[in-house]
Structure formats: C-alpha cells, structure tokens
N, C-alpha and C. Protein backbone atom coordinates (compact mmCIF):
# COMPACT_ATOMS: atom_id res chain seq x y z
N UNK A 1 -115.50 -32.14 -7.45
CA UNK A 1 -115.41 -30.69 -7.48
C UNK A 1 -113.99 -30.24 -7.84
N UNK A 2 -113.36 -31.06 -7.48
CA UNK A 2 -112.05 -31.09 -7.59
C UNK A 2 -111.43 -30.90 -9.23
N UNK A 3 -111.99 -31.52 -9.48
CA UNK A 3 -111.73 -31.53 -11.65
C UNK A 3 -112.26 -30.58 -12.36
N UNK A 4 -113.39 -29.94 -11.90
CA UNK A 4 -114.41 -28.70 -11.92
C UNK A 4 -113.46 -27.48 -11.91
N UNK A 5 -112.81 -27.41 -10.60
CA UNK A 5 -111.83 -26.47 -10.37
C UNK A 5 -110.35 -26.66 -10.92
N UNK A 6 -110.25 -27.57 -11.30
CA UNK A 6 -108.76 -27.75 -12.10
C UNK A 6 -109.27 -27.23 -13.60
N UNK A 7 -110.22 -27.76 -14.14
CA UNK A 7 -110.60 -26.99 -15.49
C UNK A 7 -110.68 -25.28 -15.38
N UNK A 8 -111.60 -25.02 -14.61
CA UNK A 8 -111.24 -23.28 -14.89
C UNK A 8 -110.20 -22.76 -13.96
N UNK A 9 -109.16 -23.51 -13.42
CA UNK A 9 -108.20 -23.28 -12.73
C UNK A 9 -107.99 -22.34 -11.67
N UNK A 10 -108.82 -22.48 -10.90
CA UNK A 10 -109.52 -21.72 -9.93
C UNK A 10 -108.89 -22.45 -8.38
N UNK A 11 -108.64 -21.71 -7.26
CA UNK A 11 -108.17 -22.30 -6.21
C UNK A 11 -109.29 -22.72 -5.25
N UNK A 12 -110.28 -22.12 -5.29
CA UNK A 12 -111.82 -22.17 -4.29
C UNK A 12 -112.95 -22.42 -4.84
N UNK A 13 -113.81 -23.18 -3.94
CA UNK A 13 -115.06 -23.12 -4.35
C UNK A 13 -115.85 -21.57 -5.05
N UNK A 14 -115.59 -20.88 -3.69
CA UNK A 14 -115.98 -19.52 -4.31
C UNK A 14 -115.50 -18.47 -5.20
N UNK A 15 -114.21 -18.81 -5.64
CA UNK A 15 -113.84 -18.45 -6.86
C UNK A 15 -114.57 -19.31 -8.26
N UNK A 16 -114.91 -20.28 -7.72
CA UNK A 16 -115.00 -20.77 -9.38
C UNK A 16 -116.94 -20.61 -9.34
N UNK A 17 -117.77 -20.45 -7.68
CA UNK A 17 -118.70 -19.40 -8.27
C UNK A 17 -118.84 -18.04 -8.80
N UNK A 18 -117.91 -17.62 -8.62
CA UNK A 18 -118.01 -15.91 -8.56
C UNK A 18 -117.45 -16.12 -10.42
N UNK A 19 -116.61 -16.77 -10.62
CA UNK A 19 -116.11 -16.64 -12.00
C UNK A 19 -117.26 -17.50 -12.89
N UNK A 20 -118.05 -18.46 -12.40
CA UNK A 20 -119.49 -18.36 -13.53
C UNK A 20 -120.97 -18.15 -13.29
N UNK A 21 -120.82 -17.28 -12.26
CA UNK A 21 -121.52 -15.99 -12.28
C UNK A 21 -121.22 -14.90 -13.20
N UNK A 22 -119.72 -14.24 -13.36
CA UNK A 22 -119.28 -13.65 -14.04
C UNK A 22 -120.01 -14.22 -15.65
N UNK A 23 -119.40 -15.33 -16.24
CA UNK A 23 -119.38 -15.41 -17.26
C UNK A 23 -120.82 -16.00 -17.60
N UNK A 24 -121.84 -16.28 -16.39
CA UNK A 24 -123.30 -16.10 -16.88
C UNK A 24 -123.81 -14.55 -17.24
N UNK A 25 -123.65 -13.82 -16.46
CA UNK A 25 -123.99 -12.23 -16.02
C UNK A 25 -123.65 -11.71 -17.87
N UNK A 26 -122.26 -11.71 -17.77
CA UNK A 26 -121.69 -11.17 -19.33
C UNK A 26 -122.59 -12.01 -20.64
N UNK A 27 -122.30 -13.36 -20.64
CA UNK A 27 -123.45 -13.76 -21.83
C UNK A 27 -124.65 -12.90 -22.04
N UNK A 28 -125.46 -12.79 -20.45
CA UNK A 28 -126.72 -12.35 -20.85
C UNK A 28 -126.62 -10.86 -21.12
N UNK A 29 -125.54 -10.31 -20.76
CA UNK A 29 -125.84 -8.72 -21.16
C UNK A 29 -125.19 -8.46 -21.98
N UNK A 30 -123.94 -9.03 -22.54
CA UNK A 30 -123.38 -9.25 -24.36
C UNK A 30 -124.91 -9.11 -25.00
N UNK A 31 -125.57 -9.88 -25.35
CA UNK A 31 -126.84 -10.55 -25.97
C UNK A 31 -127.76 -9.17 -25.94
N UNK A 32 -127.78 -8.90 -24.88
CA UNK A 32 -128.78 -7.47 -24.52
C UNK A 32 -128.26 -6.22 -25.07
N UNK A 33 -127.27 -5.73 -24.87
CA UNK A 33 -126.80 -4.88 -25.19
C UNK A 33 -126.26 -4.81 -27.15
N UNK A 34 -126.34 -6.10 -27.50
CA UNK A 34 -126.07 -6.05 -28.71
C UNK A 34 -127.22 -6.07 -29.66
N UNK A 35 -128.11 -6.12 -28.67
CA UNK A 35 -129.70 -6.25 -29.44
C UNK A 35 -129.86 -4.41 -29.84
N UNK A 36 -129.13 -3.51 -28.47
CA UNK A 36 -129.76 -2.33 -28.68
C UNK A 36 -128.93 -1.43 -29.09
N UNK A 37 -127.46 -2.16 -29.80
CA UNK A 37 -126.41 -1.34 -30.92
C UNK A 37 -127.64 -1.67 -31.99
N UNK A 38 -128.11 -3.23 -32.43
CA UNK A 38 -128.54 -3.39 -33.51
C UNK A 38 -129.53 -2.28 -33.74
N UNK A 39 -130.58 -1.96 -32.95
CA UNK A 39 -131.61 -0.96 -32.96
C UNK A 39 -131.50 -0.02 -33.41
N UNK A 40 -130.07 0.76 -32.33
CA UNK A 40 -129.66 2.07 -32.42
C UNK A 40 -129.11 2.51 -34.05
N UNK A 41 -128.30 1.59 -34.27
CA UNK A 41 -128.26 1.61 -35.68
C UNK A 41 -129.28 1.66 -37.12
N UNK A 42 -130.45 0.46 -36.39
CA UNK A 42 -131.58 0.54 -37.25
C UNK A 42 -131.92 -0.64 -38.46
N UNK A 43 -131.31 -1.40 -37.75
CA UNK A 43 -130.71 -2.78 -38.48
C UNK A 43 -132.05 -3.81 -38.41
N UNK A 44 -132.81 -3.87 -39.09
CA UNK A 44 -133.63 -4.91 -39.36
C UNK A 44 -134.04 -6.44 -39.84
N UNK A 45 -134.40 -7.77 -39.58
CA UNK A 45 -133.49 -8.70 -40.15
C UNK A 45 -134.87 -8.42 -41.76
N UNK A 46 -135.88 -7.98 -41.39
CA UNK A 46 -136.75 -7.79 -42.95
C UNK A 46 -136.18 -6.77 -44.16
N UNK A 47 -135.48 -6.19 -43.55
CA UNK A 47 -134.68 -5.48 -44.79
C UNK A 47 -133.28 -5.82 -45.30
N UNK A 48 -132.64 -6.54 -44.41
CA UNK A 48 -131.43 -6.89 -44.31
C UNK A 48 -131.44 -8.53 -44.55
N UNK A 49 -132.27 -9.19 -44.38
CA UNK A 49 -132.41 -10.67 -44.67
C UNK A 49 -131.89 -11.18 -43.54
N UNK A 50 -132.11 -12.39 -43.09
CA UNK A 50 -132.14 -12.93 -42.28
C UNK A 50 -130.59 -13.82 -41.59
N UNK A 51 -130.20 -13.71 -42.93
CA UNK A 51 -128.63 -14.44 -42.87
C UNK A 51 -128.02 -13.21 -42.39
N UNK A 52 -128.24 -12.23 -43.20
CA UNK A 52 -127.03 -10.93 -43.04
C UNK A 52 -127.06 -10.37 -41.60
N UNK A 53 -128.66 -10.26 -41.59
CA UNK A 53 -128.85 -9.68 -40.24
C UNK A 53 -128.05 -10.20 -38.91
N UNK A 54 -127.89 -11.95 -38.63
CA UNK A 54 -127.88 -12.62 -37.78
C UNK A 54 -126.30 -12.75 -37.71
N UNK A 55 -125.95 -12.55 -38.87
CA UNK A 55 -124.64 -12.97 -38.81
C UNK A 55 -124.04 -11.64 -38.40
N UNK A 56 -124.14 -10.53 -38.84
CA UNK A 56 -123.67 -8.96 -38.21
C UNK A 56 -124.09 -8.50 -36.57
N UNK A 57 -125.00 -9.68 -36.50
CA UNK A 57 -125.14 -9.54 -35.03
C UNK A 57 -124.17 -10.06 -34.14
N UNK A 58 -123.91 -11.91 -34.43
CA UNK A 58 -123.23 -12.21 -34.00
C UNK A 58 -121.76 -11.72 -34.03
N UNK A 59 -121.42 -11.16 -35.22
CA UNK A 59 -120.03 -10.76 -35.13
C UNK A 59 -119.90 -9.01 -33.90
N UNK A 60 -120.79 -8.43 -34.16
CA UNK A 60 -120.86 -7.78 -33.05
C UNK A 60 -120.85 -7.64 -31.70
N UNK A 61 -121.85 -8.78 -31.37
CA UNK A 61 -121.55 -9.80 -30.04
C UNK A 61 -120.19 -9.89 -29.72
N UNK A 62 -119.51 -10.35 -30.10
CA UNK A 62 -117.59 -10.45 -30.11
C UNK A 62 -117.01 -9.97 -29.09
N UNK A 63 -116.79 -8.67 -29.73
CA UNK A 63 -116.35 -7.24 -29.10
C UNK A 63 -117.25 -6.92 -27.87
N UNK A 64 -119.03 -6.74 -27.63
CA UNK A 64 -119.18 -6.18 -26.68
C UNK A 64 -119.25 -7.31 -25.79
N UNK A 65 -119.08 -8.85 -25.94
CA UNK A 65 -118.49 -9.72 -25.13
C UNK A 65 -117.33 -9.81 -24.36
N UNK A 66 -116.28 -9.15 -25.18
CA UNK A 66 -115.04 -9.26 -24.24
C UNK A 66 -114.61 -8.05 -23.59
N UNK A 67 -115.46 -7.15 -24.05
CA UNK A 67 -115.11 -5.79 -22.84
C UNK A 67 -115.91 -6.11 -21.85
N UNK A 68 -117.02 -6.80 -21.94
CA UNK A 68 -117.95 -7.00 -20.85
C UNK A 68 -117.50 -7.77 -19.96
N UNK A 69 -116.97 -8.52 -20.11
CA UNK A 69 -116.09 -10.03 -19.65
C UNK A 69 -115.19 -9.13 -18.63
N UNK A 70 -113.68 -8.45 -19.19
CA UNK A 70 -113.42 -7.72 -18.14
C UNK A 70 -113.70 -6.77 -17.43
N UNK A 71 -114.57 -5.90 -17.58
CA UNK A 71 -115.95 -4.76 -16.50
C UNK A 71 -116.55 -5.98 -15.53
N UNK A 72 -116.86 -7.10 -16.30
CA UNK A 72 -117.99 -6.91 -15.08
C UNK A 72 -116.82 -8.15 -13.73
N UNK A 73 -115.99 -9.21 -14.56
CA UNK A 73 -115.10 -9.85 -13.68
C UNK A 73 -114.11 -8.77 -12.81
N UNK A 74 -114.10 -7.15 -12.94
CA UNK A 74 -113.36 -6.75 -12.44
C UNK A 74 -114.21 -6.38 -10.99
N UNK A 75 -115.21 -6.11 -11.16
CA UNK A 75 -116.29 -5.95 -10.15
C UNK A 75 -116.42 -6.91 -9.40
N UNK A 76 -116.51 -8.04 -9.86
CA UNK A 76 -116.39 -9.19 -8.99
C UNK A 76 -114.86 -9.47 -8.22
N UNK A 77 -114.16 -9.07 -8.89
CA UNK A 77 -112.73 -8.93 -8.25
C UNK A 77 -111.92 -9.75 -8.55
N UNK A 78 -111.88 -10.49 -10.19
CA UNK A 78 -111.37 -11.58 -10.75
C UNK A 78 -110.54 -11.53 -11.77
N UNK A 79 -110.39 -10.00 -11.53
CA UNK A 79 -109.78 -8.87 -13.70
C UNK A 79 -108.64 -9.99 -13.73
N UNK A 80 -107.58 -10.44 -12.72
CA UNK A 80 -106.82 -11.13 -13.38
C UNK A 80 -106.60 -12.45 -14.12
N UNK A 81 -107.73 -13.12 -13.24
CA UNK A 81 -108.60 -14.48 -14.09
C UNK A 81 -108.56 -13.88 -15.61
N UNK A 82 -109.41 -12.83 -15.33
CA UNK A 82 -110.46 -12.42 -16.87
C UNK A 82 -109.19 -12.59 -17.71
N UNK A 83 -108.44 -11.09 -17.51
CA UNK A 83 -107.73 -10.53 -18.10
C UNK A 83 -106.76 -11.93 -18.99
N UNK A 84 -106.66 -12.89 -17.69
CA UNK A 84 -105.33 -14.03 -18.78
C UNK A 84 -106.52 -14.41 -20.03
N UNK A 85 -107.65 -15.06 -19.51
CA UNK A 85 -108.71 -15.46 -20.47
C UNK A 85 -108.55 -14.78 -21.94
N UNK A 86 -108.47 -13.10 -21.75
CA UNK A 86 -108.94 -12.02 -22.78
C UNK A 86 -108.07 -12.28 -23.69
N UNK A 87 -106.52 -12.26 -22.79
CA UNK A 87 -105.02 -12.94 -23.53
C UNK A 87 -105.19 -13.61 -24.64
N UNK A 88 -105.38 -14.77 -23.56
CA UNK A 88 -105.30 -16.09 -24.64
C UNK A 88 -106.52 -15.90 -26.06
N UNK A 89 -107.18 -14.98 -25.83
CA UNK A 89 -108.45 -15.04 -26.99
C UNK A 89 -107.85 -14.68 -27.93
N UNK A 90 -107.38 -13.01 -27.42
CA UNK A 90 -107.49 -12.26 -28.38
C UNK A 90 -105.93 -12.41 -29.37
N UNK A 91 -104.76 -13.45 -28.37
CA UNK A 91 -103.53 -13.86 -28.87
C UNK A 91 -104.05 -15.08 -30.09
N UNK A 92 -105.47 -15.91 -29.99
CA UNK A 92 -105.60 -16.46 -30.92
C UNK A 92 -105.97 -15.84 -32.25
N UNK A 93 -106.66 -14.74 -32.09
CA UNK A 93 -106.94 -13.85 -33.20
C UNK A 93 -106.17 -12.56 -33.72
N UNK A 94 -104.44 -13.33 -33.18
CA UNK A 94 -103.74 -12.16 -33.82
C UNK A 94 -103.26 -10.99 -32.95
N UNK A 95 -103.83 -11.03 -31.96
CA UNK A 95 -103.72 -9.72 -30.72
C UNK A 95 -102.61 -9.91 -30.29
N UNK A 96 -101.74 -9.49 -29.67
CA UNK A 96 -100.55 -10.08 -28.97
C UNK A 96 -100.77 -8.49 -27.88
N UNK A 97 -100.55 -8.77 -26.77
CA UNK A 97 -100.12 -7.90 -25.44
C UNK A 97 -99.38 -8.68 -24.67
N UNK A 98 -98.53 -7.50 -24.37
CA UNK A 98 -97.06 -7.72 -23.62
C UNK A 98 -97.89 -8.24 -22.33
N UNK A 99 -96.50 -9.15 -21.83
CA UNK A 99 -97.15 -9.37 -20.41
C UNK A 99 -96.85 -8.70 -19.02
C-alpha cells in the first residue's frame, strides 16, 4: 500500500481514497456532460462522420475534464492535490501559472 501511496503521493490511506474517488467521479461526468455540449450544439456522428465527430468530442472532453477535476476535488477537500496535478498538465501544454 505503501508504493500505491508514494505514486499518487498521498500521506493516508484515506487520502489516496478520497483522491480516486475524485478522479473516478470526474471521468464519469467529463464523459456525461460532454455528451450533452455535443447535443446542445447538435453535433451528430451521421452528418459529421464518424472520425470528425469522435475526435471533436474527445478534444472537448479536455477542458470539461480539468475544470471538473478541480470542482469536484475541491468538494472533497483535496483542491491542493488537484490544483498541483492541473499545474503540471496544463504547464505541459504551454500554460504556465505563477506559483
């Protein structure tokens, strides 16, 4: 358990449930919620083809992944876990925030 918690660098058992709880909870409602931008918009994969469709989904996914990530870890009471996580992402894609 011990190596478990050195990987997501977590001090407790119950931190390192509560943090993938978190990041189960967010997958499934990233996924959900990006199903019903696609809708709202009106985005079809039969008119849009199947590549285009899937792939504008996933890139959409992205974004309502990582706001979700910190909402819902802040609820759980982990924003500062999240928040380094969001860091390091969004510093790989160019983002830079002060620390």
């Amino acid at each position: 358990m011990n190596k478990i918690r050195d990987i997501f660098k977590v001090e407790t058992n119950f931190q390192l449930l509560k943090v993938n709880v978190v990041f189960a909870i967010t997958g499934t409602l990233s996924v959900y919620f990006a199903g019903i931008v696609i809708d709202f918009l009106g985005l079809d994969p039969y008119v849009l083809g199947s590549f285009f469709y899937w792939s504008l989904r996933i890139i959409l996914l992205l974004p309502v992944y990582q706001f979700l990530l910190i909402i819902i870890g802040s609820i759980f009471g982990e924003f500062e876990y999240f928040w380094k996580i969001e860091r390091k992402m969004l510093g790989r894609l160019g983002i830079k925030f002060s620390s």
